[in-house]
PDB file of N, CA and C in Angstrom:
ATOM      1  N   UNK A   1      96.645 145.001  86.708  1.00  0.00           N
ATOM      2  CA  UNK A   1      95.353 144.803  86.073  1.00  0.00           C
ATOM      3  C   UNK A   1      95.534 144.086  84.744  1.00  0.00           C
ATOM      4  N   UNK A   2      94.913 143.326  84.728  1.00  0.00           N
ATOM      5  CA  UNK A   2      94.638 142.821  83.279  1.00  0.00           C
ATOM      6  C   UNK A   2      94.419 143.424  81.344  1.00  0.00           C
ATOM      7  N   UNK A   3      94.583 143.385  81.003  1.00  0.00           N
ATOM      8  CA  UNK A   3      94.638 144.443  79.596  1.00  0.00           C
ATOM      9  C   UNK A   3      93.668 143.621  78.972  1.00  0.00           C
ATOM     10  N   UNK A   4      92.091 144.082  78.814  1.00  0.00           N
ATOM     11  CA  UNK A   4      91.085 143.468  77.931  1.00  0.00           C
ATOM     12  C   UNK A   4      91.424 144.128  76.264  1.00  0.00           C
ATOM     13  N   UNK A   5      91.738 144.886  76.351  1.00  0.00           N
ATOM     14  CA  UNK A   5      91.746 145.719  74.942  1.00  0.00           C
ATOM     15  C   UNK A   5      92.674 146.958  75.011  1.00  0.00           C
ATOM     16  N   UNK A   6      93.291 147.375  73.731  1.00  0.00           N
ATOM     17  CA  UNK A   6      94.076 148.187  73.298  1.00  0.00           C
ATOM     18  C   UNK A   6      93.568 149.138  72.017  1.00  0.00           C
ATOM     19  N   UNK A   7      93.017 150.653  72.301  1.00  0.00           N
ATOM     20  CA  UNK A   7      93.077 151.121  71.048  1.00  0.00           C
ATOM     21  C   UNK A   7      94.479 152.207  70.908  1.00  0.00           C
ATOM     22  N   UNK A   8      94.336 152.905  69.650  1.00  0.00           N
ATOM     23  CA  UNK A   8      95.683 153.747  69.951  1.00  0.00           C
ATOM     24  C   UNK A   8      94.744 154.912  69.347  1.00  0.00           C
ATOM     25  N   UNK A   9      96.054 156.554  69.220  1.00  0.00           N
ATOM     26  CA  UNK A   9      95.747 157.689  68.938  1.00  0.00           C
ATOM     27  C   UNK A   9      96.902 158.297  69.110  1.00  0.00           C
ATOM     28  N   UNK A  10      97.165 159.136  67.627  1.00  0.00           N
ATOM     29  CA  UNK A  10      97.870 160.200  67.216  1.00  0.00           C
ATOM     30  C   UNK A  10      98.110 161.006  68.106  1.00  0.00           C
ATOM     31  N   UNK A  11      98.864 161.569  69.083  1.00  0.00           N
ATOM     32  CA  UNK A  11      99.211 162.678  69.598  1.00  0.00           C
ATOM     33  C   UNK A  11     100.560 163.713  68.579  1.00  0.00           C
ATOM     34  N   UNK A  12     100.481 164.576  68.693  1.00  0.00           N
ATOM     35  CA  UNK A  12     101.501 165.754  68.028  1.00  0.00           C
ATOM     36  C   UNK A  12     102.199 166.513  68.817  1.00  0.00           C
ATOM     37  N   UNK A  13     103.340 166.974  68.710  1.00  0.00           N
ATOM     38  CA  UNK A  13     104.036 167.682  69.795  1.00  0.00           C
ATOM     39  C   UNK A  13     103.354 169.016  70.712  1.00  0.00           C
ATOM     40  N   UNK A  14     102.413 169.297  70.301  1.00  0.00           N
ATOM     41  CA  UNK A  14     101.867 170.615  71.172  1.00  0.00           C
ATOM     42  C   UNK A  14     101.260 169.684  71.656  1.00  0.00           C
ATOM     43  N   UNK A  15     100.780 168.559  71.682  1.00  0.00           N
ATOM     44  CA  UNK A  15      99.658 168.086  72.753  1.00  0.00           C
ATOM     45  C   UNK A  15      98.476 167.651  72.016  1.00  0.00           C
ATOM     46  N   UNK A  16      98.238 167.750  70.928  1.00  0.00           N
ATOM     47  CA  UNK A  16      97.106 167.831  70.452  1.00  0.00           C
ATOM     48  C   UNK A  16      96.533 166.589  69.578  1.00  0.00           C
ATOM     49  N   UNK A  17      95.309 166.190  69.608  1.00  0.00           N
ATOM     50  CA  UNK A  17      95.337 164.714  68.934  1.00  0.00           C
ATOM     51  C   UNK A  17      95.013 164.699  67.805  1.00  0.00           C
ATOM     52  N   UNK A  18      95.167 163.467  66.830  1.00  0.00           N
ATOM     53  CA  UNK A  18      94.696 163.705  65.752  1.00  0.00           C
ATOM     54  C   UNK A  18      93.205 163.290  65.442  1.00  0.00           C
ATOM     55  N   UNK A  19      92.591 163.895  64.511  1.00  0.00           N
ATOM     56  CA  UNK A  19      90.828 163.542  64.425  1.00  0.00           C
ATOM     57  C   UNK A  19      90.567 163.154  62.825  1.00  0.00           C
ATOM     58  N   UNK A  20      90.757 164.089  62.225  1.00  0.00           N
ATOM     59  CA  UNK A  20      90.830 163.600  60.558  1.00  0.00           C
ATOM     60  C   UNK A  20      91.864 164.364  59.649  1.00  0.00           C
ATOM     61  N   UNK A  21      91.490 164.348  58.366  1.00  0.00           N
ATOM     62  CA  UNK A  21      92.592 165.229  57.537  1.00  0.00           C
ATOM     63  C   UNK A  21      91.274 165.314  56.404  1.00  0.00           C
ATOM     64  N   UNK A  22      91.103 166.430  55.536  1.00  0.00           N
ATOM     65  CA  UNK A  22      90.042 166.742  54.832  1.00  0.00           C
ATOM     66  C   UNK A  22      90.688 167.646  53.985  1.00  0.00           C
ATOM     67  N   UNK A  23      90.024 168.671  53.068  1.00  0.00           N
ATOM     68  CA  UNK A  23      89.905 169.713  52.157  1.00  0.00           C
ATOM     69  C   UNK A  23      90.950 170.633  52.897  1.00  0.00           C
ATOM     70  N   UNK A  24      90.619 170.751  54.595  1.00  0.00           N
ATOM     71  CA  UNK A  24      91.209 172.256  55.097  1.00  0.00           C
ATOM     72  C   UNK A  24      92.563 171.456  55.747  1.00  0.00           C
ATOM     73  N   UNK A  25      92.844 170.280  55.307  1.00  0.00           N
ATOM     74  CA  UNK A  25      94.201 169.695  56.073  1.00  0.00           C
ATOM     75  C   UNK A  25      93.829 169.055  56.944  1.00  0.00           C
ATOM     76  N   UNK A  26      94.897 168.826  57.694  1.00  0.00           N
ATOM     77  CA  UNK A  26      95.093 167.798  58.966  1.00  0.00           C
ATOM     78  C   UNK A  26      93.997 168.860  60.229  1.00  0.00           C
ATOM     79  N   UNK A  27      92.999 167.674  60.867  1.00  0.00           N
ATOM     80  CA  UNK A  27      92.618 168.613  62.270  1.00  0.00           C
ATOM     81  C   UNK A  27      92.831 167.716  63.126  1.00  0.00           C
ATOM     82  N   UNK A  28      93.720 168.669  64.257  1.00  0.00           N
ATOM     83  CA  UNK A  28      94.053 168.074  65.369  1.00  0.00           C
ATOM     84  C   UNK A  28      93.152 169.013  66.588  1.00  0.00           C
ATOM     85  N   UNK A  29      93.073 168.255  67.848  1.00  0.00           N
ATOM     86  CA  UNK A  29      92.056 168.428  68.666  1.00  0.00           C
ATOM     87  C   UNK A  29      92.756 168.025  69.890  1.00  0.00           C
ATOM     88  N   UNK A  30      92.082 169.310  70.752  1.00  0.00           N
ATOM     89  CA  UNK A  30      92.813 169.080  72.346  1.00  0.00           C
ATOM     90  C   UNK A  30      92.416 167.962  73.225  1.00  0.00           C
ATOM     91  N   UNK A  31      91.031 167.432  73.252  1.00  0.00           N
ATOM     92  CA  UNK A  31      90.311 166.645  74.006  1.00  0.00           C
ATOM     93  C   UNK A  31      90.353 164.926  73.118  1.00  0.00           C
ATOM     94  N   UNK A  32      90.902 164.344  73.725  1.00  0.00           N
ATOM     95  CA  UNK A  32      91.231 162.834  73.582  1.00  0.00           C
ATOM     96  C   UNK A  32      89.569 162.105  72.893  1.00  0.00           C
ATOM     97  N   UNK A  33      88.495 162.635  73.940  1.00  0.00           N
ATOM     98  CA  UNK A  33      87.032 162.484  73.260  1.00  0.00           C
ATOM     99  C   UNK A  33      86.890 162.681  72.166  1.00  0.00           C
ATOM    100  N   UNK A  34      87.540 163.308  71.308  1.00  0.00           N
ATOM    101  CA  UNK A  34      86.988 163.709  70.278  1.00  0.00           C
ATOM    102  C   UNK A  34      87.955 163.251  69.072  1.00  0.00           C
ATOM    103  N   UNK A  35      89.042 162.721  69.272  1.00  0.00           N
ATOM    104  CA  UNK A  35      90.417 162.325  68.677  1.00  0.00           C
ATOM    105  C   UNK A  35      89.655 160.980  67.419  1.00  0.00           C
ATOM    106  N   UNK A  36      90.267 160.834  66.831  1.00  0.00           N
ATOM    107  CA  UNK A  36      90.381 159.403  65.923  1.00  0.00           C
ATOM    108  C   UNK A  36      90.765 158.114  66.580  1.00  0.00           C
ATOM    109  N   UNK A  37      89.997 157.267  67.064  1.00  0.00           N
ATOM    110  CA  UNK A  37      90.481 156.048  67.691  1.00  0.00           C
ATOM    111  C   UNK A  37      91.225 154.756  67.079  1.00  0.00           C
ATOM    112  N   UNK A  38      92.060 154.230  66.849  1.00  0.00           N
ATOM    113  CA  UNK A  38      92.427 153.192  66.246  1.00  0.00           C
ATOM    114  C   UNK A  38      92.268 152.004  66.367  1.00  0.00           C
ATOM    115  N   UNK A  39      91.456 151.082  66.242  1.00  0.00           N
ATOM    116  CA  UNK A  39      91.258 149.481  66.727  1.00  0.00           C
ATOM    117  C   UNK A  39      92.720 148.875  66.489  1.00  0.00           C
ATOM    118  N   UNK A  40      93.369 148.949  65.605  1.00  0.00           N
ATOM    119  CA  UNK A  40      94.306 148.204  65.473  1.00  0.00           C
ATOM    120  C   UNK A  40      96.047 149.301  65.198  1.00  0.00           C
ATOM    121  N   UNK A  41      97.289 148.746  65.938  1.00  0.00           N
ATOM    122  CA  UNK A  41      98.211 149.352  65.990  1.00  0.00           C
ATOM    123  C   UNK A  41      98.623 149.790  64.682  1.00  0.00           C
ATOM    124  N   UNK A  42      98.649 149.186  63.424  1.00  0.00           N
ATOM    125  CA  UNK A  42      98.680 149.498  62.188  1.00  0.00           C
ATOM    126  C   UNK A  42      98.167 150.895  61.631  1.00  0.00           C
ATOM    127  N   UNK A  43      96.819 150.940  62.022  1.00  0.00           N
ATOM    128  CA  UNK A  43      96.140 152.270  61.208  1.00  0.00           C
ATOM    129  C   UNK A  43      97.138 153.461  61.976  1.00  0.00           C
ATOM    130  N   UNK A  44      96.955 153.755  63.154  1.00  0.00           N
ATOM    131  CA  UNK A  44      97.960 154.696  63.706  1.00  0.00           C
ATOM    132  C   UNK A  44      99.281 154.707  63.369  1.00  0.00           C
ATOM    133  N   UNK A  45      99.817 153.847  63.200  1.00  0.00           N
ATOM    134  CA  UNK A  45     101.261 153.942  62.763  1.00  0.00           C
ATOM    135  C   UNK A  45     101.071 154.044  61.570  1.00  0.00           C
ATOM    136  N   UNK A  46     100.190 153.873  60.235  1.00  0.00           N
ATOM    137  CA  UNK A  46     100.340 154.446  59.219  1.00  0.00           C
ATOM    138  C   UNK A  46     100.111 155.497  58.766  1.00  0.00           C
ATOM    139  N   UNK A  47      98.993 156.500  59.732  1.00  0.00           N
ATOM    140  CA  UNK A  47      98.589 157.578  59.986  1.00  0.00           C
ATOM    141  C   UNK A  47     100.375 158.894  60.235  1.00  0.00           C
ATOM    142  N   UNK A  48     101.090 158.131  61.363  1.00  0.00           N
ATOM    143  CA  UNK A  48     102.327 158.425  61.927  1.00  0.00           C
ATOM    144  C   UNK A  48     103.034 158.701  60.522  1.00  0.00           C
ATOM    145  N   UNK A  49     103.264 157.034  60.447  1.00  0.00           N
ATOM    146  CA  UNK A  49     103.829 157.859  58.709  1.00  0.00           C
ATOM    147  C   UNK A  49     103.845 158.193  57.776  1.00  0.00           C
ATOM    148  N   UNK A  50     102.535 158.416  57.643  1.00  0.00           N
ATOM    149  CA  UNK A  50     101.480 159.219  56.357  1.00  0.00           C
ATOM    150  C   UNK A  50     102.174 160.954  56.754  1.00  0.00           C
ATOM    151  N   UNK A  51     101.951 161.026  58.086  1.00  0.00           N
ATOM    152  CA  UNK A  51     102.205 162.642  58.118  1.00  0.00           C
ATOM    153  C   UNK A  51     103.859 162.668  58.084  1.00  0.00           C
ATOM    154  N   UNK A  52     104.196 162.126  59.043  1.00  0.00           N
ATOM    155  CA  UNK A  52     105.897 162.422  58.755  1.00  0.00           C
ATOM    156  C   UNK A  52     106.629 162.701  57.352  1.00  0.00           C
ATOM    157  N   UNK A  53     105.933 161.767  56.095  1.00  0.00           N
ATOM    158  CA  UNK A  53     106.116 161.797  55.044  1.00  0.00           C
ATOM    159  C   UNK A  53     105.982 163.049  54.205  1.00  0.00           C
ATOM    160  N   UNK A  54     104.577 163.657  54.459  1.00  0.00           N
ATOM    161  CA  UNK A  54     104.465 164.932  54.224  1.00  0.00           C
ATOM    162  C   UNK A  54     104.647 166.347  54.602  1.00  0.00           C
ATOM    163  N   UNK A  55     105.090 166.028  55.893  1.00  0.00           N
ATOM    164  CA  UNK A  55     105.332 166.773  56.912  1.00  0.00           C
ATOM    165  C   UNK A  55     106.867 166.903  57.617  1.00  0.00           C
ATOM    166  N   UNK A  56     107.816 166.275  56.769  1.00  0.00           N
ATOM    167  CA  UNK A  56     108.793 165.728  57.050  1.00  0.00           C
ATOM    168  C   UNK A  56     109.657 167.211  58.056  1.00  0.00           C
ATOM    169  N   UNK A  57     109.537 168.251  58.257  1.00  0.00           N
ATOM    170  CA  UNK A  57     110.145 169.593  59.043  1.00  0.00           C
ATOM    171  C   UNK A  57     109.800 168.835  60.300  1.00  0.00           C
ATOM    172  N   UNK A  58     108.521 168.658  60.603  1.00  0.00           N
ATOM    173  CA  UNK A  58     107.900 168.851  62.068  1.00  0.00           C
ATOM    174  C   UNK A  58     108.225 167.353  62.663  1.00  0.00           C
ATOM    175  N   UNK A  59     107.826 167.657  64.036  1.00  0.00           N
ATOM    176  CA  UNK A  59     107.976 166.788  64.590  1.00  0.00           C
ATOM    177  C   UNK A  59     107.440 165.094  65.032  1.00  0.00           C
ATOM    178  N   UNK A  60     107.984 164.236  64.701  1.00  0.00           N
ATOM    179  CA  UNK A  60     106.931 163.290  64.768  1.00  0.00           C
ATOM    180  C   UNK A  60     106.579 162.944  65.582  1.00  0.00           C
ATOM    181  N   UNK A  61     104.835 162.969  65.502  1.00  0.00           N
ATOM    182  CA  UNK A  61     103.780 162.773  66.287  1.00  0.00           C
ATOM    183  C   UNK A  61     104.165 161.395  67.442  1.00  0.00           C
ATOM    184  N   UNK A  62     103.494 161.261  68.529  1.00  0.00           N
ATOM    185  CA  UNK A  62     103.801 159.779  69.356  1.00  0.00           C
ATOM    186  C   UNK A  62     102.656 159.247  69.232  1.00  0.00           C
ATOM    187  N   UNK A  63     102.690 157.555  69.387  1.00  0.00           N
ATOM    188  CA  UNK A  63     101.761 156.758  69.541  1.00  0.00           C
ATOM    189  C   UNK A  63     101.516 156.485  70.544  1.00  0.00           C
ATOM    190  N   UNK A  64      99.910 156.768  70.927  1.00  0.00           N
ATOM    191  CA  UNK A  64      99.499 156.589  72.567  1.00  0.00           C
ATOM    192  C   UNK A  64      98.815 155.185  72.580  1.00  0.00           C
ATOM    193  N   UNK A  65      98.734 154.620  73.379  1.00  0.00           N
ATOM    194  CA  UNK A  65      98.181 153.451  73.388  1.00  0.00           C
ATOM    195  C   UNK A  65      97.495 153.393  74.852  1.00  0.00           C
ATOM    196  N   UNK A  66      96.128 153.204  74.511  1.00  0.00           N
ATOM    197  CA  UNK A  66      94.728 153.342  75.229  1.00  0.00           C
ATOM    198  C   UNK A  66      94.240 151.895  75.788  1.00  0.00           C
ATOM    199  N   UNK A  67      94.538 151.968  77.028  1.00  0.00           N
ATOM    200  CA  UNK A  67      94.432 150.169  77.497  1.00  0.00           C
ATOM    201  C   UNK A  67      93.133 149.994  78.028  1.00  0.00           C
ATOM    202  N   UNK A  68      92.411 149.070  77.803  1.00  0.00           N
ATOM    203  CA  UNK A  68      91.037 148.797  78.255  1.00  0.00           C
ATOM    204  C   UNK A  68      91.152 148.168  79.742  1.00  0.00           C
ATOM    205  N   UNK A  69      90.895 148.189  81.119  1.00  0.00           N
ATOM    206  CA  UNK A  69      90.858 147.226  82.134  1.00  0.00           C
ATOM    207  C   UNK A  69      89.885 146.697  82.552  1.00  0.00           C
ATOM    208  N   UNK A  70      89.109 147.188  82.164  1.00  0.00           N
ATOM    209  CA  UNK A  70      87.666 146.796  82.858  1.00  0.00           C
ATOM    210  C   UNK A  70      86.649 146.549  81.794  1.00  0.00           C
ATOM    211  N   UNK A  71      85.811 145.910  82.182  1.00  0.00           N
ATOM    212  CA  UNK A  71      84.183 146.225  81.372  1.00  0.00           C
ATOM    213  C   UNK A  71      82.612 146.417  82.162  1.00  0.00           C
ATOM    214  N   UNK A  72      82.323 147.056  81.748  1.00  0.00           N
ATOM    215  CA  UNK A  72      80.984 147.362  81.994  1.00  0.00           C
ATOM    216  C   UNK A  72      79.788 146.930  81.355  1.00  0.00           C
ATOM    217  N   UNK A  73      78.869 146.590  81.741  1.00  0.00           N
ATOM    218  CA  UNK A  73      77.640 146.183  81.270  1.00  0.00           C
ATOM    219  C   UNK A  73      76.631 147.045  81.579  1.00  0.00           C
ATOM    220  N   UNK A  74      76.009 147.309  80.353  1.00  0.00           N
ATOM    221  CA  UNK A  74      74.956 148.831  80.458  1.00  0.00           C
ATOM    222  C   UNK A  74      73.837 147.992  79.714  1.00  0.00           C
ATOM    223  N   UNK A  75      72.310 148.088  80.736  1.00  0.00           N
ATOM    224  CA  UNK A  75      71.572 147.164  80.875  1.00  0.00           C
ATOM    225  C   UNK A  75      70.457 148.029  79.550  1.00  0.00           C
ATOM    226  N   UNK A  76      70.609 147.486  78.117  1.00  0.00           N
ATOM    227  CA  UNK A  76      69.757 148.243  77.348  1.00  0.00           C
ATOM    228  C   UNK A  76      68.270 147.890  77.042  1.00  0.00           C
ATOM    229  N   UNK A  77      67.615 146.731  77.681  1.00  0.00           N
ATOM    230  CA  UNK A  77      66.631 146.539  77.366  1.00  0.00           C
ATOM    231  C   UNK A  77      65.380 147.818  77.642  1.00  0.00           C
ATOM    232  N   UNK A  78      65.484 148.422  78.479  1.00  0.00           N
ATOM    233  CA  UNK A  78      64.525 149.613  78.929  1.00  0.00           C
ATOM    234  C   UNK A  78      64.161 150.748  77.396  1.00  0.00           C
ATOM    235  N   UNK A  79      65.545 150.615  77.204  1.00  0.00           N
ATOM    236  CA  UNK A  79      65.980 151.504  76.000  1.00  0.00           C
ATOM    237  C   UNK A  79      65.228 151.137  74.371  1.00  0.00           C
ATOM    238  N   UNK A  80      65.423 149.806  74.478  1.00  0.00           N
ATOM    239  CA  UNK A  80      65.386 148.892  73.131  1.00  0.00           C
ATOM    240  C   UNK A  80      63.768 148.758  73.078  1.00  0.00           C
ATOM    241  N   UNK A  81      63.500 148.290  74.040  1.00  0.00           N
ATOM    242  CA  UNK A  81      61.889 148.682  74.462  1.00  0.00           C
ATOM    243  C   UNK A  81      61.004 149.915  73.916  1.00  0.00           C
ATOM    244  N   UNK A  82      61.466 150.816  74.275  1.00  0.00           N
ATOM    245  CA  UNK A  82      60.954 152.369  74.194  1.00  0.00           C
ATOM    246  C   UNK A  82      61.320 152.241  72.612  1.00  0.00           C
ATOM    247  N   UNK A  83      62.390 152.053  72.047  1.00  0.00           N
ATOM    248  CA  UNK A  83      62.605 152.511  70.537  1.00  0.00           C
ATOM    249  C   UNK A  83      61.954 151.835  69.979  1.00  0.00           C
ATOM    250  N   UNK A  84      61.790 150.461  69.912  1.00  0.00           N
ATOM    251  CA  UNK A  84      60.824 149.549  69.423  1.00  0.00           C
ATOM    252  C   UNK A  84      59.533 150.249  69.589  1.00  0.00           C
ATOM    253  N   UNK A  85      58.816 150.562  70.666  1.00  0.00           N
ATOM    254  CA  UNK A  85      57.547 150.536  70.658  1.00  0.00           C
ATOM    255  C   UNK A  85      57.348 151.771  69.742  1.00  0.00           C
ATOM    256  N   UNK A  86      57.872 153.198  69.722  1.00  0.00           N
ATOM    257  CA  UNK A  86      58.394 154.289  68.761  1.00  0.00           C
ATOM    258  C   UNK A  86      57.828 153.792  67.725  1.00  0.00           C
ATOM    259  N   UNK A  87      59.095 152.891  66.745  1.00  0.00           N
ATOM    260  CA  UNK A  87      58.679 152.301  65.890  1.00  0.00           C
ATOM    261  C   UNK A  87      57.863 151.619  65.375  1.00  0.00           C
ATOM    262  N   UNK A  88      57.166 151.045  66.064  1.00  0.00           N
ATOM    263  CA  UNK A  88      56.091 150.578  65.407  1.00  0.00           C
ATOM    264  C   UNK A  88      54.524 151.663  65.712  1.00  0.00           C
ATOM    265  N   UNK A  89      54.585 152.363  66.603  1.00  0.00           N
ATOM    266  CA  UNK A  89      53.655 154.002  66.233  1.00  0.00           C
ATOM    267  C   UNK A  89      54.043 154.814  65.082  1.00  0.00           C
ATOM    268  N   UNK A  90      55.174 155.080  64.932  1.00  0.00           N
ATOM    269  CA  UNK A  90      55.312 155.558  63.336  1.00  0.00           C
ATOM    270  C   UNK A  90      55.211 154.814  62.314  1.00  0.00           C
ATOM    271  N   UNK A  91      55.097 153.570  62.263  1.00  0.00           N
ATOM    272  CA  UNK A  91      54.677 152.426  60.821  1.00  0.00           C
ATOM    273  C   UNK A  91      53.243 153.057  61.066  1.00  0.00           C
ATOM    274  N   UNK A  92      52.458 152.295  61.917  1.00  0.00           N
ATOM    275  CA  UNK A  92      51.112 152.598  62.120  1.00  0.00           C
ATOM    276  C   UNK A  92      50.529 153.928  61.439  1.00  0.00           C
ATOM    277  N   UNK A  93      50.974 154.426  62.015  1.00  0.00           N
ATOM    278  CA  UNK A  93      50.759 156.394  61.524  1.00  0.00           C
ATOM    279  C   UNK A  93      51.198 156.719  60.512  1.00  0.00           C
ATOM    280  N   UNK A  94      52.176 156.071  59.618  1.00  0.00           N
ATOM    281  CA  UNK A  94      52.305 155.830  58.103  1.00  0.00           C
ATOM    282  C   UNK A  94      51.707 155.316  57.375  1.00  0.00           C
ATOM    283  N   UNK A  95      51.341 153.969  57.809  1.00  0.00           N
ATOM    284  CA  UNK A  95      49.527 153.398  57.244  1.00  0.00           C
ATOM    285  C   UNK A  95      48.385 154.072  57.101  1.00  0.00           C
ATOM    286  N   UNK A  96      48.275 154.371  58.456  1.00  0.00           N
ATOM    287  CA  UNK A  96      47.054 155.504  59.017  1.00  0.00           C
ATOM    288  C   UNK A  96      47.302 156.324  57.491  1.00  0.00           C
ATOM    289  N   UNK A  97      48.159 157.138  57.333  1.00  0.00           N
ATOM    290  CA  UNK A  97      48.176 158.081  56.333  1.00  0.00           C
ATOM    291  C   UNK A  97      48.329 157.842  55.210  1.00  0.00           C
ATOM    292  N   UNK A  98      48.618 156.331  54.448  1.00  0.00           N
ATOM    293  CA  UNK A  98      48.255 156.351  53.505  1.00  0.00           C
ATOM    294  C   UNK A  98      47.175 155.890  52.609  1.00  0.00           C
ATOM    295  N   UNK A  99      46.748 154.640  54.308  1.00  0.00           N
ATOM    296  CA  UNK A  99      45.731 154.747  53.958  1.00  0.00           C
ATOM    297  C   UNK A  99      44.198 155.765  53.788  1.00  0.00           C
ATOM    298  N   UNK A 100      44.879 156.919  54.776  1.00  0.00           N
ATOM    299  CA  UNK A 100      43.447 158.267  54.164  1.00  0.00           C
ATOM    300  C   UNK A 100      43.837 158.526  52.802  1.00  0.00           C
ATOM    301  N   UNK A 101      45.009 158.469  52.539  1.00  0.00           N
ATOM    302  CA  UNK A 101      45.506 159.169  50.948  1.00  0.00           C
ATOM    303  C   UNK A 101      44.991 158.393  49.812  1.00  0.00           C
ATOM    304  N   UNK A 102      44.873 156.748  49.921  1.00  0.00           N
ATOM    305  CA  UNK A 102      44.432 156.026  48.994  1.00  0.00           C
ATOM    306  C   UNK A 102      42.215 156.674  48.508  1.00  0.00           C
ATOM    307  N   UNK A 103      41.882 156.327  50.516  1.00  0.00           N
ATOM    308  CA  UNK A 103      40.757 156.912  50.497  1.00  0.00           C
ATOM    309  C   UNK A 103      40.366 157.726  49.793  1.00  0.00           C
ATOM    310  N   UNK A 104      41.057 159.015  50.376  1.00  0.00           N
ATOM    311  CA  UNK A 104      40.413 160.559  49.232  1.00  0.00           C
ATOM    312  C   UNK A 104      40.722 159.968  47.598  1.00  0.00           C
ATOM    313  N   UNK A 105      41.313 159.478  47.159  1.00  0.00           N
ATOM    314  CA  UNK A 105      41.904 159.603  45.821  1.00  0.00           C
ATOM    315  C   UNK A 105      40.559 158.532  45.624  1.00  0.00           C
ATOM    316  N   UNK A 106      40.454 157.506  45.906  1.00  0.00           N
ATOM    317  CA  UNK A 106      39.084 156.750  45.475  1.00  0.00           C
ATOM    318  C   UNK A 106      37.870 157.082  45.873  1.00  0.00           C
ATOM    319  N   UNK A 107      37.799 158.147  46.925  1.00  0.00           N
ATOM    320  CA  UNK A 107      36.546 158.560  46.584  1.00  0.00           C
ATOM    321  C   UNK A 107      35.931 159.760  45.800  1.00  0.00           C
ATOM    322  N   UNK A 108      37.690 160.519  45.034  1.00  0.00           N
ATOM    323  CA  UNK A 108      37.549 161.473  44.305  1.00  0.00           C
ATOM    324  C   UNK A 108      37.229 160.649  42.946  1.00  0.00           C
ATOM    325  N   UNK A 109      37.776 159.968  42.528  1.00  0.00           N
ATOM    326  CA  UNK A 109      37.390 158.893  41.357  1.00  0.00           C
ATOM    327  C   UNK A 109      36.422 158.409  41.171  1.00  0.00           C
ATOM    328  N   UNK A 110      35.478 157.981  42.399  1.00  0.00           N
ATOM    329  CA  UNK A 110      34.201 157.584  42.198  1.00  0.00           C
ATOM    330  C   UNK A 110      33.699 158.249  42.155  1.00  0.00           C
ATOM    331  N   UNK A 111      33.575 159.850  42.442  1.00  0.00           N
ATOM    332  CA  UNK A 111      32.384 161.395  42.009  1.00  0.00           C
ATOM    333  C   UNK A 111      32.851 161.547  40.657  1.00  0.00           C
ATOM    334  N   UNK A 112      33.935 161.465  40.437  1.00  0.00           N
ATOM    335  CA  UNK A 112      34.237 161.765  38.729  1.00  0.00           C
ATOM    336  C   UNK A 112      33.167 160.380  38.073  1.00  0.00           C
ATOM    337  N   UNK A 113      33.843 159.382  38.531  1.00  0.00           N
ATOM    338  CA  UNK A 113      32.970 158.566  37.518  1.00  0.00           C
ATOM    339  C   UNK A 113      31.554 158.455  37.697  1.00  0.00           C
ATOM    340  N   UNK A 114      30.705 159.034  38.666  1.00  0.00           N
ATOM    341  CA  UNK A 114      29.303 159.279  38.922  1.00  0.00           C
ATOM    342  C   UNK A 114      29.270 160.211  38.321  1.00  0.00           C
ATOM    343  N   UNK A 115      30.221 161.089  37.983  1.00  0.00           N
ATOM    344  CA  UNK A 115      29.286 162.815  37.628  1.00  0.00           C
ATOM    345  C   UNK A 115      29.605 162.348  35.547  1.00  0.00           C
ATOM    346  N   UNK A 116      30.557 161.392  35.315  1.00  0.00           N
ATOM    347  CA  UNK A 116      31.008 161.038  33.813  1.00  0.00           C
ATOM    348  C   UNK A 116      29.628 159.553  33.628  1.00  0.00           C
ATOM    349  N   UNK A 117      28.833 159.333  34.301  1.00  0.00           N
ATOM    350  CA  UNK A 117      27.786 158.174  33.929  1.00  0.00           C
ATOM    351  C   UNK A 117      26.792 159.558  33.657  1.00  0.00           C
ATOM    352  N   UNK A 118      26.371 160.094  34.833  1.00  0.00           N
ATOM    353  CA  UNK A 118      25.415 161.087  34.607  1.00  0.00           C
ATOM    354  C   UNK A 118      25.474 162.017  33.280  1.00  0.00           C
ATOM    355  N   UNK A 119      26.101 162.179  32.869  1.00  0.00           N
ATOM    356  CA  UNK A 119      26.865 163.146  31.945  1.00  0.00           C
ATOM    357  C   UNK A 119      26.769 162.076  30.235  1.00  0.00           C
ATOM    358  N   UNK A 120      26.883 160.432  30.538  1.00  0.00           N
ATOM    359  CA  UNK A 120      26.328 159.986  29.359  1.00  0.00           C
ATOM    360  C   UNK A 120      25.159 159.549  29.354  1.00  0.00           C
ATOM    361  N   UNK A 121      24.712 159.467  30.731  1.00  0.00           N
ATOM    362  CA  UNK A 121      23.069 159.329  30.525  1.00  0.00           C
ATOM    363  C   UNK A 121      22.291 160.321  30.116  1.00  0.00           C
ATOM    364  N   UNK A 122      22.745 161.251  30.543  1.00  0.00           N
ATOM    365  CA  UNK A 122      22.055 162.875  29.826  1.00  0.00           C
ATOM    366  C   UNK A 122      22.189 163.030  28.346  1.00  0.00           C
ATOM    367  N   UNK A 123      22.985 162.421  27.956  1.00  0.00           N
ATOM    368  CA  UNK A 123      23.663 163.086  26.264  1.00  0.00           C
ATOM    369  C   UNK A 123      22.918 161.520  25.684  1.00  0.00           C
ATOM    370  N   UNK A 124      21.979 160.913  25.883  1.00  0.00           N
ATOM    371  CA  UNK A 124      21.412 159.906  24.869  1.00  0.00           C
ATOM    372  C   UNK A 124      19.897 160.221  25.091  1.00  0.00           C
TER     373      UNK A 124
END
């Protein structure tokens, strides 16, 4: 088969892949789905010897390399459609609502300023 693409991923000697490193340390993860993917052979191998470095007791991790053979085409217009149309019902309905909000506020302004004319026509 042909090789369209190559990503890679951290594996560790129990089996386990690598996903990130944070506050609580390194997390490694059983399911490949859920692992850290690498576009390019570099980031993984610096990952490799980012930990070896700090980790220098244990064992060093292997580099897996994830071969693409095929491609698929997943037909999104149905999709793009539906989200679009979404979107533009929630603009609408954001208008809708601000424009009542502008409403009330100007027609609360115009009873103030009817009840503030009345109020100097009375006082002369």
């Amino acid at each position: 088969m042909t090789e369209l693409l190559a990503f890679y991923v951290v594996k560790n000697a129990q089996g386990k892949y690598y996903k990130s490193e944070g506050g609580d340390g390194i997390i490694w993860v059983n399911d490949i789905e859920d692992a850290k993917v690498y576009n390019t052979i570099g980031g993984a191998r610096g990952r490799i010897t980012c930990y070896t470095k700090n980790y220098p007791k244990l064992p060093i991790p292997k580099l897996i390399k994830l071969i693409v053979t095929r491609e698929e085409e997943i037909d999104e217009a149905e999709r793009v459609t539906k989200v679009i149309k979404k979107h533009k019902i929630a603009i609408a309905q954001r208008d809708n609502f601000w424009k009542k909000q502008a409403y009330e506020v100007a027609k609360k302004e115009l009873e103030e300023a009817k009840a503030k004319i009345k109020e100097l026509e009375n006082a002369e």
